[in-house]
N, C-alpha and C. Protein backbone atom coordinates (compact mmCIF):
# COMPACT_ATOMS: atom_id res chain seq x y z
N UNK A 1 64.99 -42.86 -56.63
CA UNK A 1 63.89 -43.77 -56.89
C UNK A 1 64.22 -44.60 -58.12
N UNK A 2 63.81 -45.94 -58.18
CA UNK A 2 64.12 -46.89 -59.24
C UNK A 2 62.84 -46.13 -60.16
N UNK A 3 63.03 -46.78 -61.58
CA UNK A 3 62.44 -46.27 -62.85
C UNK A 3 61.71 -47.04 -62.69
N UNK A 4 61.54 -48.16 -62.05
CA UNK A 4 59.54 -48.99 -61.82
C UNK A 4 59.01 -48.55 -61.10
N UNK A 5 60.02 -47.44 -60.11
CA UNK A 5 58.82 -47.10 -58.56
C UNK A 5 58.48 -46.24 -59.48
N UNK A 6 58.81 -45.54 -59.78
CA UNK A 6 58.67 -43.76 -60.66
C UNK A 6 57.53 -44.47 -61.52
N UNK A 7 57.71 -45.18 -62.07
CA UNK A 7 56.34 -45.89 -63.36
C UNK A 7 55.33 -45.95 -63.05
N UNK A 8 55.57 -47.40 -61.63
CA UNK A 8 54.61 -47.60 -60.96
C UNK A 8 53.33 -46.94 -60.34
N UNK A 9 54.14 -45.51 -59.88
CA UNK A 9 54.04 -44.25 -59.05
C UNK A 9 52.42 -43.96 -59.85
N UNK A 10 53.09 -43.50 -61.39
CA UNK A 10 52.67 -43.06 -62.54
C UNK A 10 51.36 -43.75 -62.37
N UNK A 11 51.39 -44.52 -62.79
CA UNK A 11 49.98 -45.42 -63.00
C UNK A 11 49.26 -45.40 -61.89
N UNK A 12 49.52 -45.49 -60.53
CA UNK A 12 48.74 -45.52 -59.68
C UNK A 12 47.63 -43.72 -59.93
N UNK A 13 48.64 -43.06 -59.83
CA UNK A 13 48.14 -41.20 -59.93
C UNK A 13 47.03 -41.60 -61.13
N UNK A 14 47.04 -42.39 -62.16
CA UNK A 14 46.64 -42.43 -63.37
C UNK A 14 45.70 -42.87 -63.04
N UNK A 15 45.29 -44.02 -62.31
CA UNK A 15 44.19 -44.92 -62.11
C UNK A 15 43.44 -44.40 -61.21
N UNK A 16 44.16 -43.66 -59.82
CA UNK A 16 43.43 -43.37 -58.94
C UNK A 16 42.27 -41.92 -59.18
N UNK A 17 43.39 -41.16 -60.48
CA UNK A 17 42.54 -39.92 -61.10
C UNK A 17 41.35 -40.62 -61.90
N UNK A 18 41.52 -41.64 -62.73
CA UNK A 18 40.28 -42.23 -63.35
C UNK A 18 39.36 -42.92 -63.09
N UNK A 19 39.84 -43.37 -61.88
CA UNK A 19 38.51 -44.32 -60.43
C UNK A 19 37.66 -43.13 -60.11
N UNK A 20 38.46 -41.88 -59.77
CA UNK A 20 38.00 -40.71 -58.84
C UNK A 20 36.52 -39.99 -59.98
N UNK A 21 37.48 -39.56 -61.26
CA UNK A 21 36.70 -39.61 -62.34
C UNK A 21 34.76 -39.85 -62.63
N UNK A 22 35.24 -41.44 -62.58
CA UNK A 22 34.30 -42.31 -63.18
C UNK A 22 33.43 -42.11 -61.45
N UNK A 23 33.77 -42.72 -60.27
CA UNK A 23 32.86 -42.17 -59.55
C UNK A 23 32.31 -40.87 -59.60
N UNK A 24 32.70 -39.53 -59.44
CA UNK A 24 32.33 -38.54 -59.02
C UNK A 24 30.93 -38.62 -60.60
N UNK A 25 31.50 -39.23 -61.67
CA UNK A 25 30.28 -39.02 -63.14
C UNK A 25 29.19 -40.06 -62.42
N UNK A 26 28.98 -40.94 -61.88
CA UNK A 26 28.30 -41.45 -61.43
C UNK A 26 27.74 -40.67 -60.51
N UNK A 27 27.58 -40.22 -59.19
CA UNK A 27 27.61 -39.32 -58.26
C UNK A 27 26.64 -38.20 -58.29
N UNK A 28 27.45 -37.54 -59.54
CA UNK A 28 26.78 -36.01 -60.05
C UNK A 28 25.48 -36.60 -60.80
N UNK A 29 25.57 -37.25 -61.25
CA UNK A 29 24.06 -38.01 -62.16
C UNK A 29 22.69 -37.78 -61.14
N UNK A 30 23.14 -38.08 -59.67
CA UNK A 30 22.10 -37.40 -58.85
C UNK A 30 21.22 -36.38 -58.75
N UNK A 31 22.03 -35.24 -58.89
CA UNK A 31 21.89 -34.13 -58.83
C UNK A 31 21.65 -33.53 -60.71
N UNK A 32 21.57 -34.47 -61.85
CA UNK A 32 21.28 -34.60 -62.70
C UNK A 32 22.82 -33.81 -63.54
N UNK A 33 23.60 -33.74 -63.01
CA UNK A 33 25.29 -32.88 -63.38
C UNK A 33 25.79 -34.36 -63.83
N UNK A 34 26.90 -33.72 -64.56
CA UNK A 34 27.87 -34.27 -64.87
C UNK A 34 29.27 -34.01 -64.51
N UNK A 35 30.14 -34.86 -64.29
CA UNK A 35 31.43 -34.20 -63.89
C UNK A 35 31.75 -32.82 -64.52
N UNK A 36 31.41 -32.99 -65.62
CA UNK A 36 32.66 -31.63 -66.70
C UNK A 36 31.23 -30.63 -66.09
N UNK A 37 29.91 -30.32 -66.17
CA UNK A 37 29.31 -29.61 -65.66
C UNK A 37 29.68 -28.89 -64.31
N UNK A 38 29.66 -30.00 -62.99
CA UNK A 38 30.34 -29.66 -61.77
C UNK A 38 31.68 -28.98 -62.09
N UNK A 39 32.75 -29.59 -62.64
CA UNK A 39 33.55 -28.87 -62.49
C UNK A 39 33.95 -27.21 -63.20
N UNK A 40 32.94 -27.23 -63.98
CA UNK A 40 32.98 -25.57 -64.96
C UNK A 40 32.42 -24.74 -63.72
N UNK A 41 31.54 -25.33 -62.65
CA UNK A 41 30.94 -24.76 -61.78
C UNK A 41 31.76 -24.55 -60.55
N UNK A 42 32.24 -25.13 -59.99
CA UNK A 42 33.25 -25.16 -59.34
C UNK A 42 34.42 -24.42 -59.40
N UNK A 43 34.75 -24.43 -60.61
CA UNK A 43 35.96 -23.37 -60.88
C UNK A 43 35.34 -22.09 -61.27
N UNK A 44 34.19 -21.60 -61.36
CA UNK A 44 33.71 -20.46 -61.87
C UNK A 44 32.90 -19.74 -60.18
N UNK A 45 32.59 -20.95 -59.21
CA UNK A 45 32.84 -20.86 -57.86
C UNK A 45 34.28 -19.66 -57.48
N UNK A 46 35.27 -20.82 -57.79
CA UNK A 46 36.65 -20.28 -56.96
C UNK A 46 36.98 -19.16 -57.99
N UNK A 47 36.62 -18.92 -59.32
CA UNK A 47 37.48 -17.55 -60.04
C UNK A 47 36.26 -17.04 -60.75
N UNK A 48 35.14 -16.56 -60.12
CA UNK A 48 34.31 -16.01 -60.63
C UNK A 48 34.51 -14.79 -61.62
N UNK A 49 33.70 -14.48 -62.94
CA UNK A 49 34.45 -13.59 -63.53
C UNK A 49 35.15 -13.73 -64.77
N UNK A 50 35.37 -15.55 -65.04
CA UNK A 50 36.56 -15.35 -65.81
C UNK A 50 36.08 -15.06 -67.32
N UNK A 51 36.68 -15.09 -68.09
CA UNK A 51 36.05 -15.16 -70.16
C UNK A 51 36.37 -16.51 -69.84
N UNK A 52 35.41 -16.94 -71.14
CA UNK A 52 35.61 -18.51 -71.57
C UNK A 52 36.58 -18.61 -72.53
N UNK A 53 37.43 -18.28 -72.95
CA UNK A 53 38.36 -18.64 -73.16
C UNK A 53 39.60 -19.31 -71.50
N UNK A 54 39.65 -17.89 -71.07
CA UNK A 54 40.16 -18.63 -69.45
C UNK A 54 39.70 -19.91 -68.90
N UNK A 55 38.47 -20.01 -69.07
CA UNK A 55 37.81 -21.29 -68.47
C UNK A 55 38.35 -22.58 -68.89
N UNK A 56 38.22 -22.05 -70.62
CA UNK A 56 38.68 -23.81 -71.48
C UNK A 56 40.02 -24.26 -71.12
N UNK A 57 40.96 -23.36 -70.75
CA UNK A 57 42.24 -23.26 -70.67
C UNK A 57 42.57 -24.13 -69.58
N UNK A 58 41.90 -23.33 -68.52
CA UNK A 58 42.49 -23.96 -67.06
C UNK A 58 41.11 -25.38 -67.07
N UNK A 59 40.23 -25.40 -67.63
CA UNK A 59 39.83 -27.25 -67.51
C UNK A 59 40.05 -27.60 -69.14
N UNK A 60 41.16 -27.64 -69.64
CA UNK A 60 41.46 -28.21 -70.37
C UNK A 60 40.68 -29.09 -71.47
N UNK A 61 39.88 -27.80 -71.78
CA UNK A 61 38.27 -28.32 -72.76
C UNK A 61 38.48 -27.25 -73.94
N UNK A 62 38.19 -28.12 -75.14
CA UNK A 62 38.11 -27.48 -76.69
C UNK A 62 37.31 -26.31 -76.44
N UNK A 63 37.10 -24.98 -76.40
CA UNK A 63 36.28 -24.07 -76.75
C UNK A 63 34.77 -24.49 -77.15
N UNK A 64 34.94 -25.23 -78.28
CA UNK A 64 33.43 -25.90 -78.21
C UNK A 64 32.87 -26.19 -77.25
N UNK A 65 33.75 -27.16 -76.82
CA UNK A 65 33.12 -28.10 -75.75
C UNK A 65 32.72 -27.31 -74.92
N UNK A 66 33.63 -26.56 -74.02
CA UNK A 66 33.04 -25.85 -73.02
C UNK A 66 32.14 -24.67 -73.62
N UNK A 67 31.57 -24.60 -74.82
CA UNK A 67 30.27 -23.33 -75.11
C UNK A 67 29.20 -24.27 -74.82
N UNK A 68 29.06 -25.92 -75.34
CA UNK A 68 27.98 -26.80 -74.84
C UNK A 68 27.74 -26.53 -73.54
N UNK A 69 28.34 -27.20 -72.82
CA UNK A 69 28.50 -27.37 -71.51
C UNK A 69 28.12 -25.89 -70.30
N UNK A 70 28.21 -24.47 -71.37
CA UNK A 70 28.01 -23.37 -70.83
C UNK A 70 26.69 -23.01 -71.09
N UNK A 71 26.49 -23.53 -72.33
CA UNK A 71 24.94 -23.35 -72.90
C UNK A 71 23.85 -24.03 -71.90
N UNK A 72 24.13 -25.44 -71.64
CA UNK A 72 23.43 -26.44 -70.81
C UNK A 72 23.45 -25.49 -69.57
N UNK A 73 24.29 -24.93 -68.75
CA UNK A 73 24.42 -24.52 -67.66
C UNK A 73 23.53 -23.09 -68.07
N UNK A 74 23.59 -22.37 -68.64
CA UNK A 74 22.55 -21.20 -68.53
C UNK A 74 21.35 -21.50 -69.23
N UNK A 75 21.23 -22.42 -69.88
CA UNK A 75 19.64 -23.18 -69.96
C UNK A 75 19.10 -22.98 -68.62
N UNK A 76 19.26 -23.89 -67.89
CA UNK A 76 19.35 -24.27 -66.86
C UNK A 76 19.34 -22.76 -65.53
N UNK A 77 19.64 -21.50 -66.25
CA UNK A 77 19.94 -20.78 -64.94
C UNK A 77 20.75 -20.57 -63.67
N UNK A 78 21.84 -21.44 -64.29
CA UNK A 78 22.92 -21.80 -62.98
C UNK A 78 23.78 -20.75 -63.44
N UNK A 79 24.13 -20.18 -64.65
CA UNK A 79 25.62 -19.12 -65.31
C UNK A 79 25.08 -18.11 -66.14
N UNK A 80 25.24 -17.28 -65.84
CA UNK A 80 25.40 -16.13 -66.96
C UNK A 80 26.49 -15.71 -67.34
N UNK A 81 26.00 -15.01 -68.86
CA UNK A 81 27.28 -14.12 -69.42
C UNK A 81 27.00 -12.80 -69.64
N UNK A 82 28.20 -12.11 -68.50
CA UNK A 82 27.84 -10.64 -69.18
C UNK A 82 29.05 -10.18 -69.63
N UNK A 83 28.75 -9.27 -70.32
CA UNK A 83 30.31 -8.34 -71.37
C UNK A 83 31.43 -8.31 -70.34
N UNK A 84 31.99 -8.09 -70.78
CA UNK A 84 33.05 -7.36 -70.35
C UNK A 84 33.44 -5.75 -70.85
N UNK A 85 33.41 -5.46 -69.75
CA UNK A 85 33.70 -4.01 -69.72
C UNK A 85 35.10 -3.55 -70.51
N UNK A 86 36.39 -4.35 -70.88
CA UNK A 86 37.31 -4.03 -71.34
C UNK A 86 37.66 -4.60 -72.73
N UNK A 87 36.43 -5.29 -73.33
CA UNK A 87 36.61 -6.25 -73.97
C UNK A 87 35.04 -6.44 -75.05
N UNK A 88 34.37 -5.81 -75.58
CA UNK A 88 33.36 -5.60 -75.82
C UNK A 88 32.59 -6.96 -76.95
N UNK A 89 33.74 -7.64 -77.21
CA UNK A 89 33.43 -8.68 -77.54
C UNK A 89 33.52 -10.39 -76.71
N UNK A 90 34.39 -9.79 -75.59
CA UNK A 90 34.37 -10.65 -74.63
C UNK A 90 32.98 -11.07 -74.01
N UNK A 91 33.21 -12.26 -73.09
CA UNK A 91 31.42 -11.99 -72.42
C UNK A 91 32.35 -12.77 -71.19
N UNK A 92 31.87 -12.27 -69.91
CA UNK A 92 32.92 -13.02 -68.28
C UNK A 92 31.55 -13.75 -67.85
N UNK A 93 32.13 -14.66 -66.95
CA UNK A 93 31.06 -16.17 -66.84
C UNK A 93 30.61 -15.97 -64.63
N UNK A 94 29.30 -15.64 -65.13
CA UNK A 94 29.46 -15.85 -63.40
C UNK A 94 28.17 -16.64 -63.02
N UNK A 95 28.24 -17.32 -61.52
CA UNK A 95 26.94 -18.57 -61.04
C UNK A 95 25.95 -17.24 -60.85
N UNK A 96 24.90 -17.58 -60.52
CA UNK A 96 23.60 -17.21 -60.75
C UNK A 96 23.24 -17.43 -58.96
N UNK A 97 22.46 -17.13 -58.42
CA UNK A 97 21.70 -17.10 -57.07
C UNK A 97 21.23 -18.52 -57.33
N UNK A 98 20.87 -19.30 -58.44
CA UNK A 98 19.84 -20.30 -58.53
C UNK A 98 21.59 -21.45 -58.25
N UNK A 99 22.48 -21.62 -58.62
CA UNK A 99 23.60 -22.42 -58.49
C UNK A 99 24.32 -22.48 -57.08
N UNK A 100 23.58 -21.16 -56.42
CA UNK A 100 24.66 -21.67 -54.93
C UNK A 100 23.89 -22.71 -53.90
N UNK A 101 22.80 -23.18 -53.83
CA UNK A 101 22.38 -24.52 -53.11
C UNK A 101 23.20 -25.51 -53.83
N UNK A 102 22.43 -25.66 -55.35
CA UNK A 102 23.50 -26.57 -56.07
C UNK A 102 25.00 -26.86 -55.40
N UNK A 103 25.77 -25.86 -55.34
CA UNK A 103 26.99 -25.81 -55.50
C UNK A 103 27.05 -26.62 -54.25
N UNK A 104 26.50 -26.10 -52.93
CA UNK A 104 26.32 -26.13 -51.72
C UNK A 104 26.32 -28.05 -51.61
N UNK A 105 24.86 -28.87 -52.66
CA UNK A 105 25.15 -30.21 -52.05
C UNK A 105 25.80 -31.02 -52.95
N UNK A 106 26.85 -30.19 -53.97
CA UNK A 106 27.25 -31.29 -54.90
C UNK A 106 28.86 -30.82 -53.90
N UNK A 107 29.10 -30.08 -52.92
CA UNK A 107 30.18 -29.87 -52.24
C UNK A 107 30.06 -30.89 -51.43
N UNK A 108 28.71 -30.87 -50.78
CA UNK A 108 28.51 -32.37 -49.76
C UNK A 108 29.38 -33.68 -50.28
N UNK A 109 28.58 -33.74 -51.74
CA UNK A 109 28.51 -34.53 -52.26
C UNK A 109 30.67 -35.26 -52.98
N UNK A 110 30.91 -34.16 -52.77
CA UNK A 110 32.72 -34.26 -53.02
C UNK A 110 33.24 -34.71 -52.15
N UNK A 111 32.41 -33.84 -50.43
CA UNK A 111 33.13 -34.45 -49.30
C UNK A 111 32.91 -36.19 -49.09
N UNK A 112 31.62 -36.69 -49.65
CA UNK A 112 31.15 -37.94 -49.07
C UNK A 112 32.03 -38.69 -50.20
N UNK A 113 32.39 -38.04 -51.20
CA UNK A 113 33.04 -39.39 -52.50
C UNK A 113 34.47 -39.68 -51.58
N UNK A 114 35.02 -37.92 -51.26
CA UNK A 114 36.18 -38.58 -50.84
C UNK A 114 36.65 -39.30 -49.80
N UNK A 115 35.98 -39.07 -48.88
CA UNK A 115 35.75 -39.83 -47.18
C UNK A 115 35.55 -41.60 -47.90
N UNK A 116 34.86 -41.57 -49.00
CA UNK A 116 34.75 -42.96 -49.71
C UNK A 116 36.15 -43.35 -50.10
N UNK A 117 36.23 -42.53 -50.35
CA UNK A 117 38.20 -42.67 -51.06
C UNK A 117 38.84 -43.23 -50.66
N UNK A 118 39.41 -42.35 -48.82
CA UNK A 118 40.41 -41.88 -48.34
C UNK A 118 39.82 -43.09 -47.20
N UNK A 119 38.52 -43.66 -46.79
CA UNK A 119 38.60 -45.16 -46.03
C UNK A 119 39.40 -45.83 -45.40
N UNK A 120 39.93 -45.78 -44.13
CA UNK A 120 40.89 -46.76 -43.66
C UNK A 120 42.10 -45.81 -43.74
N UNK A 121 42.03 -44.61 -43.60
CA UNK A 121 43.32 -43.79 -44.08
C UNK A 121 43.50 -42.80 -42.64
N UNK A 122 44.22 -42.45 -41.87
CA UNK A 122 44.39 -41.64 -40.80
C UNK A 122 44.23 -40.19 -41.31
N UNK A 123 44.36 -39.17 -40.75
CA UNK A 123 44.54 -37.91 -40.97
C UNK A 123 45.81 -37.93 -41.26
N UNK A 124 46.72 -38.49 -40.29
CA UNK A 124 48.29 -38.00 -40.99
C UNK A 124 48.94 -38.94 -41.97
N UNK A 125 47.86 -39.90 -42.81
CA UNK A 125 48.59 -40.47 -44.07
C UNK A 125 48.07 -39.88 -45.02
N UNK A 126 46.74 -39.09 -44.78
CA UNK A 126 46.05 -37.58 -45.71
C UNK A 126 47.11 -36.74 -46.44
N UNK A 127 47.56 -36.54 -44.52
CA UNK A 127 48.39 -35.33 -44.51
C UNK A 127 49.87 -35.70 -45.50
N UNK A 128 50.55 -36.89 -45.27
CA UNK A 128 51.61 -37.02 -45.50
C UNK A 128 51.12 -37.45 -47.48
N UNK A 129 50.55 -37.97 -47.87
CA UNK A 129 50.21 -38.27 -49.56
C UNK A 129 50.25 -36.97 -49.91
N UNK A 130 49.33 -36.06 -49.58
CA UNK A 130 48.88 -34.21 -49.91
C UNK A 130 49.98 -33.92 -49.75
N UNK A 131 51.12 -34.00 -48.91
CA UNK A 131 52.06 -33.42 -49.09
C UNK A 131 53.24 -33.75 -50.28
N UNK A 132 52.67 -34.94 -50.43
CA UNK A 132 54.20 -35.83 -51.18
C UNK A 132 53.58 -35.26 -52.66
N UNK A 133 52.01 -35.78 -52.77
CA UNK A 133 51.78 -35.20 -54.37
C UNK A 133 52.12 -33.67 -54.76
N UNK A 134 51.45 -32.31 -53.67
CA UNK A 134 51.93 -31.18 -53.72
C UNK A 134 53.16 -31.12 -54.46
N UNK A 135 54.12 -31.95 -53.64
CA UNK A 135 55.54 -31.67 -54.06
C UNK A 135 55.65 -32.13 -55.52
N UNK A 136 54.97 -33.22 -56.28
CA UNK A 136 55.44 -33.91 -57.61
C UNK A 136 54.28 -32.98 -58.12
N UNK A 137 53.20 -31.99 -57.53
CA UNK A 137 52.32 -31.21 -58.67
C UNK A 137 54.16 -30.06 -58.76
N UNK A 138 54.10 -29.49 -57.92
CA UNK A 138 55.08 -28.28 -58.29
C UNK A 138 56.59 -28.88 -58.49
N UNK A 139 57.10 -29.99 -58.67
CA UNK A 139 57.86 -30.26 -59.52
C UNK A 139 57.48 -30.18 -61.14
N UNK A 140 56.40 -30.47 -61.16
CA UNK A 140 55.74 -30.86 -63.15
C UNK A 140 55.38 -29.41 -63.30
N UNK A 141 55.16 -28.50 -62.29
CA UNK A 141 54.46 -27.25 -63.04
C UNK A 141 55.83 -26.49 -62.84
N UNK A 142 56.89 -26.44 -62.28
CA UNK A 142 58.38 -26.04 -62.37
C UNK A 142 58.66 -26.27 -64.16
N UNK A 143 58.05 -27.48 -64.32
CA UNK A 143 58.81 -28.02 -65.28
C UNK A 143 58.17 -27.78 -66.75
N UNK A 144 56.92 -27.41 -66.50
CA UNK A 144 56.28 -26.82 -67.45
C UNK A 144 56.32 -25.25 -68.00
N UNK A 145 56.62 -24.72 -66.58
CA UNK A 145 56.94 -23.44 -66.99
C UNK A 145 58.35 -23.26 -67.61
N UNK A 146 59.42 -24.07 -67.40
CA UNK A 146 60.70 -24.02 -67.95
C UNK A 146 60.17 -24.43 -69.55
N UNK A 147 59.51 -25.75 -69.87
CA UNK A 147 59.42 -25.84 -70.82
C UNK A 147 58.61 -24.27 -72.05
N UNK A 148 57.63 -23.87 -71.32
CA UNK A 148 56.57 -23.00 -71.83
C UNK A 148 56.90 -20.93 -71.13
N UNK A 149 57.96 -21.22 -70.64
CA UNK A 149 58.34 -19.67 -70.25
C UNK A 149 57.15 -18.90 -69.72
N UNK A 150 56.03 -20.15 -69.33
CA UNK A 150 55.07 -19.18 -68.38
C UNK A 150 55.64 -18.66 -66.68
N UNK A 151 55.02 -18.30 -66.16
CA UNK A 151 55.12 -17.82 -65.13
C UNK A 151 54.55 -18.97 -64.26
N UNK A 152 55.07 -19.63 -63.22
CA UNK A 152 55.02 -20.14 -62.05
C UNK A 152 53.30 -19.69 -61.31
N UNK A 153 53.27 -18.38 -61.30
CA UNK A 153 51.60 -17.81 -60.76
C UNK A 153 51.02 -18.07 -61.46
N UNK A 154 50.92 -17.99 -63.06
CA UNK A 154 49.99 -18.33 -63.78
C UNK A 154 50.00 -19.63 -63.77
N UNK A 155 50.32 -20.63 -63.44
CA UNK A 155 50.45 -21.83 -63.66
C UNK A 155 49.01 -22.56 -62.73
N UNK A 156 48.95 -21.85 -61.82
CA UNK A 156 48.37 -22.09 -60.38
C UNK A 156 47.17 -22.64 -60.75
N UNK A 157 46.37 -20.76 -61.43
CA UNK A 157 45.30 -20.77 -62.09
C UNK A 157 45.11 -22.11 -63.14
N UNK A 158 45.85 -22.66 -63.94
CA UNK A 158 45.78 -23.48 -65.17
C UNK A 158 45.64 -24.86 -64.96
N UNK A 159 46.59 -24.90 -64.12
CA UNK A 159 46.94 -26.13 -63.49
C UNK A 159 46.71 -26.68 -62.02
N UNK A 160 46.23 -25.58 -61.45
CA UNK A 160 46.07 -26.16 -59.89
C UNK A 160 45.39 -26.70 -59.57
C-alpha cells in the first residue's frame, strides 16, 4: 500500500469513528444517556462484575471520570456496587433489573444508528469492511502487545 492510501485509510477510520461518535451523543440524549453513560453500560452488559478500575481501563476513562459517570448511573438505579469478596476494598460494578429495558432500547437504538450508517451498503460489503478492519484491529493489538508485553487475551478485554 502507498503511504497516502495508508494515511488516507487513517483519517477515514478517524472521521468515520467521530461521525459515529457525535451521532450515537445525539441519539442517546433520547433516552436522556449519553454516549460515555451507554457505553459504561454496555460493557458492564458484556463483562458484568468487573472493579472500576477494569472498567476505566478497557473505556479508556481517567478514574475520575468514570466514578462521575458511575455515580450518575447509580443515582439513577441502573448500577450497583458491591465488594468484592477477594478484595475488601475493592467494590465489582453490576446493571440493576431497572437497566435491562434500558439496555434493551438503547440496543434498538445502536441497531437503527447503524443501518443509518451502513445505507446503500450490501451485506457482503458489511461483510468484506468487518473483515478488512478485524484484520488492521489485530494487526495494532499484535503490535501493542509487542510494544507493552501484554498478552494478546488480555488485549481483547481492553481493546476490543
Amino acid at each position: 500500500m502507498r503511504h497516502r492510501d495508508g494515511r488516507e485509510l487513517a483519517f477515514a477510520i478517524n472521521d468515520v469513528a467521530r461521525l459515529l461518535r457525535t451521532y450515537a451523543d445525539h441519539a442517546a440524549r433520547r433516552f436522556g444517556m449519553t454516549r460515555a453513560k451507554w457505553a459504561v453500560l454496555a460493557r458492564l452488559d458484556r463483562f458484568e462484575g468487573l472493579k472500576q478500575a477494569e472498567l476505566a481501563e478497557m473505556l479508556d476513562l481517567q478514574p475520575i471520570t468514570l466514578t462521575r459517570l458511575l455515580d450518575g448511573l447509580a443515582d439513577n438505579g441502573l448500577i450497583e456496587r458491591r465488594p468484592d469478596p477477594d478484595d475488601r476494598r475493592a467494590k465489582r460494578l453490576y446493571l440493576t433489573p431497572a437497566a435491562r429495558p434500558l439496555l434493551e432500547r438503547l440496543t434498538d437504538l445502536g441497531e437503527d444508528l447503524m443501518a443509518t450508517a451502513l445505507a446503500g451498503l450490501g451485506s457482503a460489503d458489511v461483510e468484506a469492511v468487518l473483515g478488512h478492519l478485524t484484520a488492521v484491529k489485530e494487526n495494532l493489538r499484535k503490535a501493542i502487545a509487542k510494544q507493552h508485553t501484554d498478552k494478546p487475551a488480555d488485549l481483547e478485554q481492553h481493546y476490543g
